[in-house]
Protein backbone atom coordinates (compact mmCIF):
# COMPACT_ATOMS: atom_id res chain seq x y z
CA UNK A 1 84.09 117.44 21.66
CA UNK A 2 84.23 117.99 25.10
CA UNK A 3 86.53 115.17 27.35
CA UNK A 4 85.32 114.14 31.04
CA UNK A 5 87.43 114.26 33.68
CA UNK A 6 87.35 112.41 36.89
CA UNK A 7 88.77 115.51 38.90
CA UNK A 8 86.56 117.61 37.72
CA UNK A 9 83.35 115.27 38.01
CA UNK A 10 84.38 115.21 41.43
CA UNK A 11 84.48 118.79 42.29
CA UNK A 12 81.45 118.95 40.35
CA UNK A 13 79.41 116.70 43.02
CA UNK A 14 81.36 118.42 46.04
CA UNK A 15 80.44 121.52 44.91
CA UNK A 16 76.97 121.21 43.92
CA UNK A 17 76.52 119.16 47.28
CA UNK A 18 77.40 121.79 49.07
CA UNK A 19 75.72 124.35 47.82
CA UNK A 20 72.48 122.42 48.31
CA UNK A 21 73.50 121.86 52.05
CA UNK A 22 72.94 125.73 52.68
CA UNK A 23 70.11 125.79 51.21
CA UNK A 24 68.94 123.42 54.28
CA UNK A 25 71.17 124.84 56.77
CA UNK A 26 69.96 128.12 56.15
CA UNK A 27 66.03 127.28 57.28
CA UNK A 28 67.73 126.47 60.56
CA UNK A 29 65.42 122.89 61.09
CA UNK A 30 67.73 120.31 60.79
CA UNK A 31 69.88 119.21 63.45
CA UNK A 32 73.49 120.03 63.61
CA UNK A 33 74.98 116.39 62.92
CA UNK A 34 73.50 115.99 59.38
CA UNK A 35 75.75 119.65 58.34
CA UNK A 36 78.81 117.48 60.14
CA UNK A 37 78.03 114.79 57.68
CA UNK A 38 77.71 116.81 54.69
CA UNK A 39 80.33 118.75 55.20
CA UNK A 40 82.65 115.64 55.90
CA UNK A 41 81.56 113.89 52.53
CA UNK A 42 81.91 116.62 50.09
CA UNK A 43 84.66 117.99 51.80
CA UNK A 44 86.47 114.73 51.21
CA UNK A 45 84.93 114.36 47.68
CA UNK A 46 86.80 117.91 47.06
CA UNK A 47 90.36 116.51 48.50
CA UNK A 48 90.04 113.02 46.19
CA UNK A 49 89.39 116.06 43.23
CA UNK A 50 92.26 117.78 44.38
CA UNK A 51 94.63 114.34 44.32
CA UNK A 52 92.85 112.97 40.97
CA UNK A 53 93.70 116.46 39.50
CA UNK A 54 97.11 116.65 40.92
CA UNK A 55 98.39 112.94 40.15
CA UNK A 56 96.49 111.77 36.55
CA UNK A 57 95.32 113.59 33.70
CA UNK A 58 96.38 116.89 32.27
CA UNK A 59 97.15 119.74 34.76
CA UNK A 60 94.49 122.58 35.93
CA UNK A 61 95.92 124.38 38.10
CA UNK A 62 92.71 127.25 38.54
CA UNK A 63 90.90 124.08 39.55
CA UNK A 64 93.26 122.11 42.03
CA UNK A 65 93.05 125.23 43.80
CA UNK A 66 89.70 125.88 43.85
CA UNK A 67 89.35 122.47 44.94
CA UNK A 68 92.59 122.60 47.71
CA UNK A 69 90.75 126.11 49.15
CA UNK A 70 87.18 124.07 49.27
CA UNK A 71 88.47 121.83 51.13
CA UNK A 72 90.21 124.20 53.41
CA UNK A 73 86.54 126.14 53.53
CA UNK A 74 84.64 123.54 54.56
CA UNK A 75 86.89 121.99 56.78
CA UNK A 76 86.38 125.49 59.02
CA UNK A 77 82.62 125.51 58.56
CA UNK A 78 82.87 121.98 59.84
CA UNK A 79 85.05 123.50 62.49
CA UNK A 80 82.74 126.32 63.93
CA UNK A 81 80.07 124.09 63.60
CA UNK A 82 81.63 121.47 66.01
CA UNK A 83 82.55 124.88 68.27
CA UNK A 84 79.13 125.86 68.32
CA UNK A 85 77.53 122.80 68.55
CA UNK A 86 76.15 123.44 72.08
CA UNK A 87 74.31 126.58 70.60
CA UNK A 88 71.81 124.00 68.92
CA UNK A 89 69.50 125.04 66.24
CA UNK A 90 66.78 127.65 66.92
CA UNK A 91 64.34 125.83 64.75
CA UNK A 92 64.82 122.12 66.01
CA UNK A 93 64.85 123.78 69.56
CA UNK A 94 61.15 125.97 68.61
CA UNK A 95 59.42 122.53 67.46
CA UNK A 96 60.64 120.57 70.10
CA UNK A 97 59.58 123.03 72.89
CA UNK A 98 56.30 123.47 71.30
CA UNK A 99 55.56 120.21 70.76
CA UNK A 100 56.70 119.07 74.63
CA UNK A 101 54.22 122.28 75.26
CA UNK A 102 51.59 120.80 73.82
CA UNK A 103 52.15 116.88 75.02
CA UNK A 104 52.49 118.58 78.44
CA UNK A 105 49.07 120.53 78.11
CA UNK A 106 46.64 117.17 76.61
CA UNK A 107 48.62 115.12 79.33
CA UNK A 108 49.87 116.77 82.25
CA UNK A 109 53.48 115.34 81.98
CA UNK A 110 56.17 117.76 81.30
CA UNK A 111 59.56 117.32 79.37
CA UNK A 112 62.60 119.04 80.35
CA UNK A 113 63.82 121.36 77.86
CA UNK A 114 66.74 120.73 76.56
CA UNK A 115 69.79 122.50 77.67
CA UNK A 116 71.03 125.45 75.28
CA UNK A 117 74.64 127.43 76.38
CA UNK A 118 73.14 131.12 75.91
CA UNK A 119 77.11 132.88 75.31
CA UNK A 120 77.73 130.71 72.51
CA UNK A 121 76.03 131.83 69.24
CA UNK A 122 74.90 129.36 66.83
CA UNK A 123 76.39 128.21 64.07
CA UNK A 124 76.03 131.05 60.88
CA UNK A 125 75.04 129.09 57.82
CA UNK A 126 76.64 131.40 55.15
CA UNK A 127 79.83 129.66 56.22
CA UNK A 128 78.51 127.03 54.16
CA UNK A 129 77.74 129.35 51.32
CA UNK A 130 81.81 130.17 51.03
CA UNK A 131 83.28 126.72 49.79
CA UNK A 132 80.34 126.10 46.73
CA UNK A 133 81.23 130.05 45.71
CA UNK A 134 84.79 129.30 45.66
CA UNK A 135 84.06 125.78 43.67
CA UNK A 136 82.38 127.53 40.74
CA UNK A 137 85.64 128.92 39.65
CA UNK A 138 87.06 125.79 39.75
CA UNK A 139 83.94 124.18 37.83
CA UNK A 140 84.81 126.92 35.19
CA UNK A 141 88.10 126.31 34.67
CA UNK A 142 87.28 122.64 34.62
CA UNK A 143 84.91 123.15 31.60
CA UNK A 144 87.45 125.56 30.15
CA UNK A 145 90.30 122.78 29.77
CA UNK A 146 87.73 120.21 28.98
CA UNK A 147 87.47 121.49 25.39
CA UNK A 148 85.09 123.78 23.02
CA UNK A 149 82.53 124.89 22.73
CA UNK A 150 83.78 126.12 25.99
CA UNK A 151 80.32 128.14 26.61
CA UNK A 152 78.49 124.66 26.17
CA UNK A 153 80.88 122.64 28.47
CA UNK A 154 81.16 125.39 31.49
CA UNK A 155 77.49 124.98 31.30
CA UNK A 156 77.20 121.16 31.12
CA UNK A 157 79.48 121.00 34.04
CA UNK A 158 77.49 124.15 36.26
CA UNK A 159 74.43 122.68 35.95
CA UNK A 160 75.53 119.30 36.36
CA UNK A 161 76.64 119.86 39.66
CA UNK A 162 73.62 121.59 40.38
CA UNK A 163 71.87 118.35 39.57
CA UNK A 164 73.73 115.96 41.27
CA UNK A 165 74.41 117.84 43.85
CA UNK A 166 70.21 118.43 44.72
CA UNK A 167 69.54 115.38 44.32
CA UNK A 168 72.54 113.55 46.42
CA UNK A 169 71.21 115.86 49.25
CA UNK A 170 67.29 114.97 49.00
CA UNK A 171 68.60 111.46 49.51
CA UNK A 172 70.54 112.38 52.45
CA UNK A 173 68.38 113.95 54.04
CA UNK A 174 65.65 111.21 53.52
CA UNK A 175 67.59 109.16 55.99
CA UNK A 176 68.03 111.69 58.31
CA UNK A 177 64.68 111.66 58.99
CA UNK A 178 65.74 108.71 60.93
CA UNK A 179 67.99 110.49 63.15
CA UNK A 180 65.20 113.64 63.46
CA UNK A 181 62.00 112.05 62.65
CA UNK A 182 59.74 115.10 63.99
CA UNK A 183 61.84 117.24 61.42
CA UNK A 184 59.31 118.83 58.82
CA UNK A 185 58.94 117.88 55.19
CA UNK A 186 59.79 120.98 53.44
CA UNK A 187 63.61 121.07 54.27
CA UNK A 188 63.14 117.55 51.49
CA UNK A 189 60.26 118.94 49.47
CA UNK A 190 62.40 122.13 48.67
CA UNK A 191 65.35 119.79 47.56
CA UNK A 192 63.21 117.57 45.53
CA UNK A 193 61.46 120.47 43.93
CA UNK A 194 64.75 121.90 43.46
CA UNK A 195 65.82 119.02 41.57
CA UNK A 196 62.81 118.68 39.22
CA UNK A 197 63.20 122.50 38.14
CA UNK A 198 66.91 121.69 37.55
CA UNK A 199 66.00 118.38 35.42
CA UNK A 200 64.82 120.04 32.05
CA UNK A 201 67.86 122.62 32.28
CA UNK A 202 70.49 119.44 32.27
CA UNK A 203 68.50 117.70 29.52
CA UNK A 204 68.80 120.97 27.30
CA UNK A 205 72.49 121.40 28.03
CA UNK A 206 73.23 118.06 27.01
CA UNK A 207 70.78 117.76 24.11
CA UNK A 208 72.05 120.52 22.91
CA UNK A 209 74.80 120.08 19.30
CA UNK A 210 77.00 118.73 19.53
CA UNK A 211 74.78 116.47 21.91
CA UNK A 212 73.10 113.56 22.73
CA UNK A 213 70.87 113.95 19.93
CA UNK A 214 73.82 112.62 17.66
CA UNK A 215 74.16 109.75 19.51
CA UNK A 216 70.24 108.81 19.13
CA UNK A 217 70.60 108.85 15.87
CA UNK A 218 73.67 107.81 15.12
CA UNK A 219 76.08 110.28 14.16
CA UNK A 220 77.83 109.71 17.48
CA UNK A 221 79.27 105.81 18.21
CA UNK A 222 78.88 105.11 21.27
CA UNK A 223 80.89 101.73 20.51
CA UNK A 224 77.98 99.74 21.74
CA UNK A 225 76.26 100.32 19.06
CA UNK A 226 73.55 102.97 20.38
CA UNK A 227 72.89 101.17 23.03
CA UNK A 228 74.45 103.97 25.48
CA UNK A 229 72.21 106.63 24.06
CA UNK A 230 69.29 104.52 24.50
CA UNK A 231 70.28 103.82 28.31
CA UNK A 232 71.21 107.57 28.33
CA UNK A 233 67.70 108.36 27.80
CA UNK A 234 66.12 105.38 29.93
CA UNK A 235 67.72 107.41 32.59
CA UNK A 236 66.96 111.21 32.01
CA UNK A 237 63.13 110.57 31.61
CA UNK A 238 63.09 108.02 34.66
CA UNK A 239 64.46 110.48 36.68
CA UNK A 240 61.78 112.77 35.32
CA UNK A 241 59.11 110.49 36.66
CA UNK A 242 60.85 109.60 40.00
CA UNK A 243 60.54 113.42 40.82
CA UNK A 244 57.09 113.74 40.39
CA UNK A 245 56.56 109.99 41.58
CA UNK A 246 58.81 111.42 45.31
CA UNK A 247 56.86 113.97 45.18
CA UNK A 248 53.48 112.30 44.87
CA UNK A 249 54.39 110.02 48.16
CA UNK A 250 54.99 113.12 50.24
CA UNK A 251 51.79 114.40 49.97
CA UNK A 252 50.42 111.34 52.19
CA UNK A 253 50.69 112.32 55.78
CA UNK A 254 51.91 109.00 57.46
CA UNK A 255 56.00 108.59 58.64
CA UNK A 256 56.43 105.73 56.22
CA UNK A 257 55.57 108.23 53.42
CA UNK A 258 59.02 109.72 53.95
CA UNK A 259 60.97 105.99 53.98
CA UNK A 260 59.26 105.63 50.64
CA UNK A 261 59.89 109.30 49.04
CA UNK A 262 63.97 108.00 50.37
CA UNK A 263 63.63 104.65 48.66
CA UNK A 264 62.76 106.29 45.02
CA UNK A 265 65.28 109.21 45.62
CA UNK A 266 67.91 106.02 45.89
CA UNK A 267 66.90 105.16 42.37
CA UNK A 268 67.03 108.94 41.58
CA UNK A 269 70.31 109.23 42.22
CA UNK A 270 71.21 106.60 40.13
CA UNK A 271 69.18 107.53 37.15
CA UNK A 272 70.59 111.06 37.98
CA UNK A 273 73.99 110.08 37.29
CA UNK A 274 73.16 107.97 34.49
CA UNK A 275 71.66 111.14 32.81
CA UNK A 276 75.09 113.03 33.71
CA UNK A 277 77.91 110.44 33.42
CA UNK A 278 76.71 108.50 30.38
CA UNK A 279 75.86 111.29 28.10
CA UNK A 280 79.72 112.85 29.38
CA UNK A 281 81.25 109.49 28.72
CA UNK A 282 79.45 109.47 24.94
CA UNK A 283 80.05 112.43 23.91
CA UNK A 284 83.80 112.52 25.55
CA UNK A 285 86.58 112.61 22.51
């Protein structure tokens, strides 16, 4: 059996978080303050790992410092991003300008563009790629020490951070559409799509035996009498449905289209996590 461990759930989400934040950071569209946010919550995700994994439970040490030198990583992309933060972003900067452009041209009044310091170069989005790269070894060592069949639990933990982490994002960046609301849907779309493709890979890595199958039918006590399993897979196939269902509202065109695609990606994450942390805490020894 293979045991759960706070730490490593942790570094799990900060990882997978942040790997999914340069995947948006890289189109170069969203504005600069949602890649401060990110950055701040994972990396502070990564430093509660790092104290969880230090102070309780047994000792990792591969992935305490995975998770010290992730935080340490994306505390300088955070860094250079605050640096370069009067660089902009060439792709909010392009659909603003055209957009004033074309205001200007139906109605004659003209917007002043907005002011962009030419010596300083933007912000490089790989940076972001650097703390998620160093996190996988930590997510491997994590599933290592969690117990055997150490193939099945590396993989249980890999792409359950991939999960969580895709889908934490998409409902980030739902409300940011609030801070940017001319910002284009595919920056979401991508992260929702990303977390539908990633859904059937976590339900096979956790179905698989010694998996959640045993606690369906039995073989595994879940001490409430199977009532976890059964909530276990309430959760994976709602969050089936809530992908397609987010998807679905994005296709109409209005603004409030987004709120709503945000509002089911709220229950997303929660049926998300239900799909990851109950079937851990079941089959946990």
């Amino acid at each position: 059996m293979i045991a759960l461990d706070a730490a490593t759930v942790l570094l799990q989400w900060a990882v997978g978080g942040l790997a999914f934040l340069w995947v948006t950071t890289r189109r170069r569209e969203v504005g600069i303050g949602y890649g401060w946010l990110m950055r701040g919550t994972y990396g502070l995700m990564a430093l509660l790992a790092l104290g969880i994994g230090l102070r309780f439970g047994d000792a990792v040490p591969v992935r305490d410092a995975s998770a010290a030198l992730v935080v340490v990583a994306t505390t300088v992309a955070l860094v250079v991003s605050v640096q370069r933060r009067r660089a902009g972003v060439a792709g909010q900067r392009q659909l603003a300008e055209s957009r004033s452009a074309r205001v200007a041209a139906m109605t004659g009044i003209e917007r002043a563009a907005e002011e962009k310091d030419a010596d300083t170069p933007e912000f490089p989005p790989v940076l972001d790629l650097v703390a998620p790269v160093i996190g996988i070894v930590g997510l491997v060592a994590g599933g290592i020490a969690a117990g055997e069949p150490v193939a099945l639990s590396v993989a249980r933990i890999v792409v359950g951070a991939a999960f969580l982490g895709a889908v934490s994002d998409a409902m980030l960046l739902g409300h940011w559409y609030l801070v940017q609301p001319g910002l284009a849907r595919s920056p979401l779309l991508e992260l929702i799509r990303w977390t539908g493709w990633i859904w059937p890979v976590h339900l096979a890595v956790f179905l698989w035996p010694t998996g959640m199958i045993s606690a369906l039918t039995g073989d595994i006590d879940d001490g409430y009498g199977g009532l976890l399993g059964w909530f276990w897979a309430a959760c994976a196939i709602t969050t089936g449905g809530l992908v397609v269902v987010t998807l679905a509202a994005l296709r109409e065109r209005q603004y409030s289209a987004v709120m709503a695609a945000t509002g089911l990606l709220y229950l997303a994450i929660l049926t998300a996590f239900g799909q990851d942390l109950v079937a851990r805490a079941i089959l946990a020894p």
